[in-house]
Protein backbone atom coordinates (compact mmCIF):
# COMPACT_ATOMS: atom_id res chain seq x y z
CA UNK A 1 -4.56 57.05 298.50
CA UNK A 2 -2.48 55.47 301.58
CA UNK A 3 -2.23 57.10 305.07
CA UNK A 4 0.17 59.35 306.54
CA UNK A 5 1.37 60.27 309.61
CA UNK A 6 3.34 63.73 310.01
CA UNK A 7 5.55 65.29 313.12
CA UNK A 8 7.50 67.70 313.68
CA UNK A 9 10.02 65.75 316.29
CA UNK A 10 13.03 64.98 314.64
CA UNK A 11 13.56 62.00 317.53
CA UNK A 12 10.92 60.63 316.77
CA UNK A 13 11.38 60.38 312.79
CA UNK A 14 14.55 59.20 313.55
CA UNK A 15 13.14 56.41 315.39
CA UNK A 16 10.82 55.92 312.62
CA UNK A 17 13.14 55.70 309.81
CA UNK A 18 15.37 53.37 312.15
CA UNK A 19 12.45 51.14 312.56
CA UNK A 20 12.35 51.02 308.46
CA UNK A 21 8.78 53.09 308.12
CA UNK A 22 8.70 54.66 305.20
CA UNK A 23 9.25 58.44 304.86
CA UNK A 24 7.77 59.80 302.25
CA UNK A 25 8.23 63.66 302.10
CA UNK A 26 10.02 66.58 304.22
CA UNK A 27 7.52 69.53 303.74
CA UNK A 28 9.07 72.78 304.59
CA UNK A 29 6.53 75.13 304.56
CA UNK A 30 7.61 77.40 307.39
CA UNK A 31 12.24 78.44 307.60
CA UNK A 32 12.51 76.83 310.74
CA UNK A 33 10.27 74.02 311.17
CA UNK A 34 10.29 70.77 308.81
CA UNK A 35 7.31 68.34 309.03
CA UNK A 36 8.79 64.35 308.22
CA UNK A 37 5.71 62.77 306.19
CA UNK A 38 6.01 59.22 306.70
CA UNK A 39 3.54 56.66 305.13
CA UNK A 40 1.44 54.99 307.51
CA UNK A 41 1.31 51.37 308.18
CA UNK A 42 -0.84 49.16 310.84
CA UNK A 43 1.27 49.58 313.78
CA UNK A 44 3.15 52.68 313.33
CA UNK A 45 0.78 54.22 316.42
CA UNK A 46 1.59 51.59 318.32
CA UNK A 47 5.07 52.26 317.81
CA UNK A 48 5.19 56.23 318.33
CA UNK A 49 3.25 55.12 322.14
CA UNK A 50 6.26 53.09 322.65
CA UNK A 51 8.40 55.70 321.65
CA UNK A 52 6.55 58.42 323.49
CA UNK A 53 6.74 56.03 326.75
CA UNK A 54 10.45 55.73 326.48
CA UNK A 55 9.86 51.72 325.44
CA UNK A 56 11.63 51.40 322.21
CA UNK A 57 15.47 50.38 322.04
CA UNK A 58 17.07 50.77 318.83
CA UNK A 59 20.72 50.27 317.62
CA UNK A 60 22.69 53.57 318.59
CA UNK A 61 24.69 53.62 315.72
CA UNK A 62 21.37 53.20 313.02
CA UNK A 63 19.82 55.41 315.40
CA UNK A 64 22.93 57.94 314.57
CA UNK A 65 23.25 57.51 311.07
CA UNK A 66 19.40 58.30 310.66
CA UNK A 67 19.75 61.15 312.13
CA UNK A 68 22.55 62.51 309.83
CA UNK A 69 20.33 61.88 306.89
CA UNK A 70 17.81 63.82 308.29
CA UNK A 71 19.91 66.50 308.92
CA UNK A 72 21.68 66.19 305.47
CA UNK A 73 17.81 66.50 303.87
CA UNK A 74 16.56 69.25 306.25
CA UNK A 75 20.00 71.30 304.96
CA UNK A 76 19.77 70.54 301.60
CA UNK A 77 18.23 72.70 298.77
CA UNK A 78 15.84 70.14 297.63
CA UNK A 79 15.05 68.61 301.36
């Protein structure tokens, strides 16, 4: 069974997906919160420190269109 890491932030799964880690599941287990499952690879800590210390730079417009997929799932029926 692999690894996952979960949040809550929907920055920081945004940054995640732009960064091409895998997401693997939206669990909605409580109306208004969402928790983005992503599978977890070797650095992905690494990378959610850089994100936390305001050291990652990303393309604004993959950064955008991530986050409109996100929202799409989180708003869908079937997340």
């Amino acid at each position: 069974m692999s690894k996952k890491f979960s949040t809550f932030d929907l920055g920081l799964a945004t940054t995640l997906l732009t960064l091409n880690y895998e997401l693997i599941e939206l669990e909605k287990t409580n109306p208004k919160k969402t928790r983005f499952v992503f599978k977890e690879s070797g650095d992905i800590n690494q990378t959610i420190n850089h994100y936390w210390n305001n050291e990652i730079t990303v393309s604004a417009l993959s950064f955008f269109n991530n986050l409109k997929t996100l929202k799409n799932r989180l708003y869908s029926d079937n997340g």
